[in-house]
N, C-alpha and C. Protein backbone atom coordinates (compact mmCIF):
# COMPACT_ATOMS: atom_id res chain seq x y z
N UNK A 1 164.44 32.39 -38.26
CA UNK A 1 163.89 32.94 -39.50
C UNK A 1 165.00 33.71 -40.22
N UNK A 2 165.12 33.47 -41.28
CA UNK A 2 166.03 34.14 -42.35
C UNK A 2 165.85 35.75 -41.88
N UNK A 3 167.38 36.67 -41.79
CA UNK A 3 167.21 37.67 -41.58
C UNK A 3 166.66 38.67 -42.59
N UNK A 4 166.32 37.92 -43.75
CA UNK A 4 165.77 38.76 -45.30
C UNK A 4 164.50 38.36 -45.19
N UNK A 5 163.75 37.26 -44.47
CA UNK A 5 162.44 36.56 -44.96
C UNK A 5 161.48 37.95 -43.85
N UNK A 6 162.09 37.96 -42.88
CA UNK A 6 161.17 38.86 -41.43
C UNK A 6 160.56 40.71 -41.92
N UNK A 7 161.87 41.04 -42.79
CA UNK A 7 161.62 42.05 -43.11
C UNK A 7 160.20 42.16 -44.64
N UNK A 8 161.11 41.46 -45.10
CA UNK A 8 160.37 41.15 -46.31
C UNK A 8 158.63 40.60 -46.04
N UNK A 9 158.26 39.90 -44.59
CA UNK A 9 157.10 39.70 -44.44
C UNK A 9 156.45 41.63 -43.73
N UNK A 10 157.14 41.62 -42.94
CA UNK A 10 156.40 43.10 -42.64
C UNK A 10 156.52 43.68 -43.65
N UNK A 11 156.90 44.02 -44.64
CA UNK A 11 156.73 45.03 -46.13
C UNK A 11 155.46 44.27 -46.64
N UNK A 12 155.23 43.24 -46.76
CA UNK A 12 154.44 42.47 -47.39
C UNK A 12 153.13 42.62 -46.75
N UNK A 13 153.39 42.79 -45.51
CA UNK A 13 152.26 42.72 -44.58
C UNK A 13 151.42 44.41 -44.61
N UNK A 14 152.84 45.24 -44.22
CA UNK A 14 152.31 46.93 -44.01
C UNK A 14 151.80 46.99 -45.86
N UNK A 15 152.04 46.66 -46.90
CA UNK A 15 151.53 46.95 -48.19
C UNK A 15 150.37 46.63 -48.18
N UNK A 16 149.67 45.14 -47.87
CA UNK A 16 148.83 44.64 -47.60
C UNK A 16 147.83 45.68 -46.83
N UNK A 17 148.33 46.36 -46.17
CA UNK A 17 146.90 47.01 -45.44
C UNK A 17 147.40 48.15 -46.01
N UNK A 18 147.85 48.56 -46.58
CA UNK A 18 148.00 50.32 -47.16
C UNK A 18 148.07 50.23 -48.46
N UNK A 19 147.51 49.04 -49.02
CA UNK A 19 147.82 49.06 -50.81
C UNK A 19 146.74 49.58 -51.34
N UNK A 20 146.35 49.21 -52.56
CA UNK A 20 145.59 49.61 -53.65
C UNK A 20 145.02 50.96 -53.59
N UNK A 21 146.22 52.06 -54.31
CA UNK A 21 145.85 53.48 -54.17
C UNK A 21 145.60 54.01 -53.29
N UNK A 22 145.50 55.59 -53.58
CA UNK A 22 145.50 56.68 -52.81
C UNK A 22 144.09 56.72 -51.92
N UNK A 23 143.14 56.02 -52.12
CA UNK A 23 142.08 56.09 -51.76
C UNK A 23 141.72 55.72 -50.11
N UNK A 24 141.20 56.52 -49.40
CA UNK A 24 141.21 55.83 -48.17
C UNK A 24 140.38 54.47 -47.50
N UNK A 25 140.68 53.85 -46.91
CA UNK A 25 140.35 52.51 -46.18
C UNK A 25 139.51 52.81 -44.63
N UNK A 26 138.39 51.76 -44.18
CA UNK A 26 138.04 51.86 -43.52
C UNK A 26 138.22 50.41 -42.46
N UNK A 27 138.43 50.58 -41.37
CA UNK A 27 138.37 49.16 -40.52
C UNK A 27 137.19 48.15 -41.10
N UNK A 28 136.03 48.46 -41.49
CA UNK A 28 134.93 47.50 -41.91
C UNK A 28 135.03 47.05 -43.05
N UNK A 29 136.03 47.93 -44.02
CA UNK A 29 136.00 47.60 -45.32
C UNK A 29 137.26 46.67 -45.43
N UNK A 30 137.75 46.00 -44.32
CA UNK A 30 139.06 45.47 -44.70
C UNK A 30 138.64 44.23 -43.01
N UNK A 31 137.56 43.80 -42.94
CA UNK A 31 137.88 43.00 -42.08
C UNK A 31 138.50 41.59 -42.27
N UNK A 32 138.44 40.97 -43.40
CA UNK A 32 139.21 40.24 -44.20
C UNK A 32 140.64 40.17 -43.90
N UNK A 33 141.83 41.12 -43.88
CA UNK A 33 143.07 41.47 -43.32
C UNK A 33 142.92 40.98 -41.49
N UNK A 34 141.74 41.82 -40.50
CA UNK A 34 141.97 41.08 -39.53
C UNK A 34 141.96 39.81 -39.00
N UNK A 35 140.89 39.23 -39.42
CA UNK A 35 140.85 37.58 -39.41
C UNK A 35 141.43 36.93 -39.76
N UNK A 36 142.63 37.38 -40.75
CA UNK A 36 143.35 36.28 -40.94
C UNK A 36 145.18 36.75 -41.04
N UNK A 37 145.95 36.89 -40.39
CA UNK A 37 147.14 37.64 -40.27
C UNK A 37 148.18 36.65 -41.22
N UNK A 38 148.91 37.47 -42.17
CA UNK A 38 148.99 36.19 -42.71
C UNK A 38 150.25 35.58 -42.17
N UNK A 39 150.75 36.20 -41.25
CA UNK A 39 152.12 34.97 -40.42
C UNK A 39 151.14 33.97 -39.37
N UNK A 40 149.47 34.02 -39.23
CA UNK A 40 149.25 33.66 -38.37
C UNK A 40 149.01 31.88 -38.56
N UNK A 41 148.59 31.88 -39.88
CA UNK A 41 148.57 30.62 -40.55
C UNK A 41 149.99 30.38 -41.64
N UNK A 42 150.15 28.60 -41.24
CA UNK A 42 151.12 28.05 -41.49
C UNK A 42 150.91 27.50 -43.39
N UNK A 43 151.99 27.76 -44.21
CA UNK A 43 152.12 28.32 -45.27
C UNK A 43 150.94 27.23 -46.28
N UNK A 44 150.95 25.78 -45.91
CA UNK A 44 150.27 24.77 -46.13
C UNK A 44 148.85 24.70 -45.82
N UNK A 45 148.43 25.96 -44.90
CA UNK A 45 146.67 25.69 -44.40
C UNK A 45 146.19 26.67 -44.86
N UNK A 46 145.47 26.10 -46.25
CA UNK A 46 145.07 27.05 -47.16
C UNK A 46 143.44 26.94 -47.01
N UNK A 47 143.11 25.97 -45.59
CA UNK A 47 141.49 25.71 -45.43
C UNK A 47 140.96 27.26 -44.42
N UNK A 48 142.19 28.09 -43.93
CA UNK A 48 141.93 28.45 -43.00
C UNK A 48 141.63 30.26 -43.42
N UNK A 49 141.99 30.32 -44.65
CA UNK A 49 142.35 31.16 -45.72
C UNK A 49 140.78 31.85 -46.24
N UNK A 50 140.26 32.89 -46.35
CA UNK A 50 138.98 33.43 -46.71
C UNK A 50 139.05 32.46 -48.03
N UNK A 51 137.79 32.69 -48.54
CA UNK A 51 137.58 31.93 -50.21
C UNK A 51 137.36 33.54 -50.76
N UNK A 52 136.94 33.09 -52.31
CA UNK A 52 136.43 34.39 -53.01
C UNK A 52 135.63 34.10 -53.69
N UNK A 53 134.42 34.76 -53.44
CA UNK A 53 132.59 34.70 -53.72
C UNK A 53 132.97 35.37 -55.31
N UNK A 54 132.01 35.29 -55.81
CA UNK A 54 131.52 35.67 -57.25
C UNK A 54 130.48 37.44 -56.68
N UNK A 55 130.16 38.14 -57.53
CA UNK A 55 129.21 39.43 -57.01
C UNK A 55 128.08 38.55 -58.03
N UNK A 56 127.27 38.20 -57.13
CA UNK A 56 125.89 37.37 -57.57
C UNK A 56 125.90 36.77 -58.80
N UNK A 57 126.83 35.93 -58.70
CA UNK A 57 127.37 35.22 -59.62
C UNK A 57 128.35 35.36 -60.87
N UNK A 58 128.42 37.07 -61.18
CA UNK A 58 129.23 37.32 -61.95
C UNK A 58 130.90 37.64 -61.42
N UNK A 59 131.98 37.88 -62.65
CA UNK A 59 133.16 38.03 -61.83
C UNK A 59 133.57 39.50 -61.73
N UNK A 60 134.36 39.87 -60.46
CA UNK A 60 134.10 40.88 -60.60
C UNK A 60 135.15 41.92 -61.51
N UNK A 61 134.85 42.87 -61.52
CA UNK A 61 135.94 43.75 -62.18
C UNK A 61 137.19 44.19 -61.73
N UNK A 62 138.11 44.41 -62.36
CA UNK A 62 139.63 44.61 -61.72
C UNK A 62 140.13 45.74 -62.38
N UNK A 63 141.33 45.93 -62.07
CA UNK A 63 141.69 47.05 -62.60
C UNK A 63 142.93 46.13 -63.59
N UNK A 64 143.04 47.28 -64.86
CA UNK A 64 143.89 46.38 -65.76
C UNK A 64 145.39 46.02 -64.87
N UNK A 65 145.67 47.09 -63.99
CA UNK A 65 147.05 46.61 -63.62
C UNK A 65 147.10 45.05 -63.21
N UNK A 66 146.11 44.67 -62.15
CA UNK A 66 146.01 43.55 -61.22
C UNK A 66 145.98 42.46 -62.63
N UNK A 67 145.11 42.95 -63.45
CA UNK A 67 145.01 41.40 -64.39
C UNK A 67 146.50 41.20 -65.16
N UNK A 68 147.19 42.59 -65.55
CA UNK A 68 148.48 42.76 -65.94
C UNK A 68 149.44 41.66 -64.79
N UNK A 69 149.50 42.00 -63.57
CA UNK A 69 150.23 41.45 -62.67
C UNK A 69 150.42 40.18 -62.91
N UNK A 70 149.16 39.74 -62.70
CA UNK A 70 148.85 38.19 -62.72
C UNK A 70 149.02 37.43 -63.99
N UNK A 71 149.10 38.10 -65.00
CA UNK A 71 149.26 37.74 -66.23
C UNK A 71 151.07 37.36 -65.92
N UNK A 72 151.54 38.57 -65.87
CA UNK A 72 152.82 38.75 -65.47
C UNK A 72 153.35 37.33 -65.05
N UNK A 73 152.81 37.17 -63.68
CA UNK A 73 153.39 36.16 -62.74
C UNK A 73 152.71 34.73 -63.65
N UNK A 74 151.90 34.48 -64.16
CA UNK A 74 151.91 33.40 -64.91
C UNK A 74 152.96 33.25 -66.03
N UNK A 75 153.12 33.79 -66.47
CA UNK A 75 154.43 34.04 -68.13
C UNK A 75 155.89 33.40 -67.16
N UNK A 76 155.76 35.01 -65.56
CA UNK A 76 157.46 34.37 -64.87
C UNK A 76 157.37 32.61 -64.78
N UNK A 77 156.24 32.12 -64.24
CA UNK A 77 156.14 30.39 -63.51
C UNK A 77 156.35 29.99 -64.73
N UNK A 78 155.64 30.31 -66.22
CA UNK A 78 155.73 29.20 -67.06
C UNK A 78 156.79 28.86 -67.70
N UNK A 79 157.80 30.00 -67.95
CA UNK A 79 159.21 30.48 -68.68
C UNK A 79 160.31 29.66 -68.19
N UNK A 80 159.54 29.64 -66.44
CA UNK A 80 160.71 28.49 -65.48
C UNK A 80 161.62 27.44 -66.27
N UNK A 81 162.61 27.07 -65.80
CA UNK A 81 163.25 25.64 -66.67
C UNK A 81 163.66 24.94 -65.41
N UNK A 82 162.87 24.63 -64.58
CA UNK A 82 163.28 23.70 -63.33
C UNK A 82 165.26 23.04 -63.30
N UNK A 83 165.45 23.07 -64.91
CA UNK A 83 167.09 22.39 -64.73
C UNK A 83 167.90 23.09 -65.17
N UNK A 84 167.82 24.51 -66.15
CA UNK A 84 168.76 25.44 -65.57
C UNK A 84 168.48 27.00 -65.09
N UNK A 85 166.87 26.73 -64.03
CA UNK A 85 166.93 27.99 -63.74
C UNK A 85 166.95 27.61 -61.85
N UNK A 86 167.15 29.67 -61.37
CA UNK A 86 167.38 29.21 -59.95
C UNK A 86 166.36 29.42 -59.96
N UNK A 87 166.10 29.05 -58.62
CA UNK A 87 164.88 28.84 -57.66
C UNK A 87 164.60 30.42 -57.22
N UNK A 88 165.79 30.44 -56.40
CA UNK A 88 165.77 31.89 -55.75
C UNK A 88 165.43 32.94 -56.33
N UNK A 89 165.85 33.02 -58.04
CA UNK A 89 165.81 34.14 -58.40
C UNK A 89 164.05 34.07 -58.99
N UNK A 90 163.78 32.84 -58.98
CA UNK A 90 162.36 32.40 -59.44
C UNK A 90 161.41 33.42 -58.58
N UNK A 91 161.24 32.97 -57.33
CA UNK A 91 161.18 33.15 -56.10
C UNK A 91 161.24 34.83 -55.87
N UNK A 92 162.05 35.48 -56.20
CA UNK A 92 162.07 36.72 -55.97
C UNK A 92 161.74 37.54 -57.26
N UNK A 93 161.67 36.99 -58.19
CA UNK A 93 160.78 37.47 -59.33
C UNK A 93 159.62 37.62 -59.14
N UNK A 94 158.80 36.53 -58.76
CA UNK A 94 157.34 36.57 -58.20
C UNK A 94 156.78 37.64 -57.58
N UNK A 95 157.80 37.43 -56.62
CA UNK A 95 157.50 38.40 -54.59
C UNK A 95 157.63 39.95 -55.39
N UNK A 96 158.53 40.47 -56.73
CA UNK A 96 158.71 41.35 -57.09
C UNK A 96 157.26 42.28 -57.91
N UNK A 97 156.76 41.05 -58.90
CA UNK A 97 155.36 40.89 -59.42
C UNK A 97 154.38 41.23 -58.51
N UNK A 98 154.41 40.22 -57.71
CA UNK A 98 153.05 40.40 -56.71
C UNK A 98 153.26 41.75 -55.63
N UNK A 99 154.50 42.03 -55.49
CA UNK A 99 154.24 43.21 -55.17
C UNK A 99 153.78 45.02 -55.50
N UNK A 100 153.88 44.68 -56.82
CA UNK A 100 153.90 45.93 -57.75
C UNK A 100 152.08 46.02 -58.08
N UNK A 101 151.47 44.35 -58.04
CA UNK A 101 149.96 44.14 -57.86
C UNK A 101 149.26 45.34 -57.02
N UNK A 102 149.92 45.17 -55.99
CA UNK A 102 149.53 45.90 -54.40
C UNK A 102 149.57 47.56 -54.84
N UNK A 103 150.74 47.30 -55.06
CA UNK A 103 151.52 48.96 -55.78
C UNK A 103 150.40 49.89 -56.32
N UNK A 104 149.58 48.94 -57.57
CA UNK A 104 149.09 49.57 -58.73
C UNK A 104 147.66 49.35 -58.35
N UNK A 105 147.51 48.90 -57.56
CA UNK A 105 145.90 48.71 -57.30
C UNK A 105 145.20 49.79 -56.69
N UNK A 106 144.06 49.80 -57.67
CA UNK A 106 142.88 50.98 -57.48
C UNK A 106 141.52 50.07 -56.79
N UNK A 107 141.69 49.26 -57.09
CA UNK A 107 140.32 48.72 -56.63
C UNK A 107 139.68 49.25 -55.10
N UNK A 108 138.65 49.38 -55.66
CA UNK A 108 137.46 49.77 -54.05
C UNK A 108 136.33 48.68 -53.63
N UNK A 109 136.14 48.98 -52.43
CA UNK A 109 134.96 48.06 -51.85
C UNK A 109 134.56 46.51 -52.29
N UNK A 110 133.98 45.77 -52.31
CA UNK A 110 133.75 44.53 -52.12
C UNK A 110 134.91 43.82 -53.24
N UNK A 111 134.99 44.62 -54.68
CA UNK A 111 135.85 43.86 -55.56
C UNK A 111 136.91 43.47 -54.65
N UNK A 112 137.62 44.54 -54.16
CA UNK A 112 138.83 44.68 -53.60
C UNK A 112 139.25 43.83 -52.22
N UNK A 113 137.91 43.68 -51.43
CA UNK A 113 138.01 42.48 -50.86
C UNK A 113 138.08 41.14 -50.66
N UNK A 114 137.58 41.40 -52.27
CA UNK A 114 137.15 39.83 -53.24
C UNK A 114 138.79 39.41 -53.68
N UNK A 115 139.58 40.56 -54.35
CA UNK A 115 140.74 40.59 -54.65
C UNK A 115 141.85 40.24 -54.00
N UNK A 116 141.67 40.56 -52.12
CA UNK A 116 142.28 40.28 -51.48
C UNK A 116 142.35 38.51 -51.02
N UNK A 117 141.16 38.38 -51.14
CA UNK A 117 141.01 37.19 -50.54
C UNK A 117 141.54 36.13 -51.82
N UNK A 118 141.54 36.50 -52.78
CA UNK A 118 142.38 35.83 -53.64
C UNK A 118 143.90 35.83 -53.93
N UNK A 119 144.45 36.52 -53.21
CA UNK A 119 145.60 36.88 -53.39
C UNK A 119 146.59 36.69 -52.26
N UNK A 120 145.82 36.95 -50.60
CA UNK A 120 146.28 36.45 -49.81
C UNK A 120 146.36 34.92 -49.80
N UNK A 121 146.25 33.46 -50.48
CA UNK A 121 147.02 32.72 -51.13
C UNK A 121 148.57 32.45 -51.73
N UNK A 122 148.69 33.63 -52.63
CA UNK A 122 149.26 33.40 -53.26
C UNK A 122 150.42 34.05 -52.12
N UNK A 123 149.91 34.85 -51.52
CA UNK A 123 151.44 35.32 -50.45
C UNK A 123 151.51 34.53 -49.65
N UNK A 124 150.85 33.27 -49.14
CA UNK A 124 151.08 32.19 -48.67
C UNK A 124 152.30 30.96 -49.19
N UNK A 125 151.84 31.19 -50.29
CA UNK A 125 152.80 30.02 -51.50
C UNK A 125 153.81 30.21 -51.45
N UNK A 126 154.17 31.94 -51.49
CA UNK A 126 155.69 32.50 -52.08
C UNK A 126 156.55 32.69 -50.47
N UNK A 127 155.60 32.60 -49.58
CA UNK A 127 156.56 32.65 -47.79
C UNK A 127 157.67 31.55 -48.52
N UNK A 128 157.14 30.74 -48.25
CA UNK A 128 158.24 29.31 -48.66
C UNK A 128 158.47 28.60 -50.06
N UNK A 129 158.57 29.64 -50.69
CA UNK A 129 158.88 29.00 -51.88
C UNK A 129 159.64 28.96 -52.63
N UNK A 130 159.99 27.44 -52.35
CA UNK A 130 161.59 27.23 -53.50
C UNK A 130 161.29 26.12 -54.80
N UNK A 131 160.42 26.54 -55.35
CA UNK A 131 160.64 25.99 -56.92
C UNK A 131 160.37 24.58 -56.83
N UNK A 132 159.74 24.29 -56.38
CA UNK A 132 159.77 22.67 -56.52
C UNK A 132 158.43 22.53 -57.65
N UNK A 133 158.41 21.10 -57.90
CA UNK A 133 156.86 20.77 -58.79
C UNK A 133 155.78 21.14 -58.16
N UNK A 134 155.78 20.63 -56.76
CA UNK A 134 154.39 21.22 -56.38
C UNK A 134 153.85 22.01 -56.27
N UNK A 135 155.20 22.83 -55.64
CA UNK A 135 154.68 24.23 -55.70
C UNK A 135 154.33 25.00 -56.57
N UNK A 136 155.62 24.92 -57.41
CA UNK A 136 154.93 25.33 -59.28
C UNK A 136 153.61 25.07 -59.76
N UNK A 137 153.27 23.92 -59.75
CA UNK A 137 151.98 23.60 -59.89
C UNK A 137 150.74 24.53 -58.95
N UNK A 138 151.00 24.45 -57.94
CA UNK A 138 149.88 24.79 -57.12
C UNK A 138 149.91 26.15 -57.53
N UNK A 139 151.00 27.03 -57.14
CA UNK A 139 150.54 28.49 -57.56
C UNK A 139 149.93 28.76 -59.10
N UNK A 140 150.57 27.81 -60.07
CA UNK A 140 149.70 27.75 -61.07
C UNK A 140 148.57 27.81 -61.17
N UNK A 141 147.77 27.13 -60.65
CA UNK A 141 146.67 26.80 -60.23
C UNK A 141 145.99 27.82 -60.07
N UNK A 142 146.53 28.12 -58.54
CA UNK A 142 145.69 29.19 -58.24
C UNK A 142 145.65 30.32 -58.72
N UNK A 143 146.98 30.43 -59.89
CA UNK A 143 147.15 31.93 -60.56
C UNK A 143 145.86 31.54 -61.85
N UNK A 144 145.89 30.93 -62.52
CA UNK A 144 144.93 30.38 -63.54
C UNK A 144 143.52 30.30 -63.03
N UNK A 145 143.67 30.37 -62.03
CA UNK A 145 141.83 30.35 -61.79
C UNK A 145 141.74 31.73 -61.09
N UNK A 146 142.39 32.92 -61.22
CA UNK A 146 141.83 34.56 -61.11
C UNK A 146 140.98 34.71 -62.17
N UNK A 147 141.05 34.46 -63.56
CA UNK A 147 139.90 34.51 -64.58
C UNK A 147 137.96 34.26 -63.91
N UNK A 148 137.96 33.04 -63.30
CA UNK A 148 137.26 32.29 -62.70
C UNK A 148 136.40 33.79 -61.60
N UNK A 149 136.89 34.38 -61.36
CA UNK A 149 136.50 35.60 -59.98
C UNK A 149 136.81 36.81 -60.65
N UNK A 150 137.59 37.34 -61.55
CA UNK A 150 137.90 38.69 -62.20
C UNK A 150 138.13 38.83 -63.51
N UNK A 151 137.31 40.10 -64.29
CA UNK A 151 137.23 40.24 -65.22
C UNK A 151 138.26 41.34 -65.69
């Protein structure tokens, strides 16, 4: 494993359970994080991955940062020029975005679990990601359909 990728997953990982604000966390309110570790699944098994429910059908609320973020990280993917941009720096633009998500997040209780489970995806995508079409595409995807679950 890349001696930059190992560290960079435990930051990713310890943010992950100590993110979204000052507010405190409870083991029940985050069982979502235990079931699914995210080095534990391989970057491609996205069946194995929580989904994200609607709150009785509506979407739920976010905090402006998170929709900011994601806004963000859609503008970095689309701006891409696959033939004269790098990958890498693509790549660490993202991981930079999606981390500041974590940073700025206030969200509490079910949204926030709802939030997670949408997002632990996208830190799936970016483990291995070097710029290719598919991948571009796919995180697209899944960045474009946060509307779909958050308001």
């Amino acid at each position: 494993m890349n001696r930059f990728l190992l560290p960079l997953l435990f930051l990713a990982i310890a943010t992950l359970h100590s993110s979204c604000g000052e507010h405190s966390h409870d083991a029940a309110g985050h069982s979502d994080h235990a079931a699914v570790a995210p080095d534990s699944t391989p970057a491609t098994d996205h069946d194995a991955l929580p989904s994200v429910t609607l709150d009785n059908g509506q979407r739920w609320k976010a905090n402006p940062e998170t929709t900011t973020g994601i806004a963000n990280m859609v503008t970095i993917l689309s701006a891409y020029d696959p033939a004269t941009g790098d990958p890498t720096v693509l790549k660490d633009t993202l991981e930079a975005e999606f981390g500041l998500i974590f940073e700025r997040c206030t969200m509490e209780g079910e949204a926030h679990n709802q939030l997670h489970n949408y997002l632990l995806p996208i830190h799936h995508q970016l483990r291995d990601f070097a710029a290719t079409e598919a991948q571009r595409t796919a995180l697209g995807e899944h960045l474009a359909a946060y509307g779909n679950y958050f308001e």
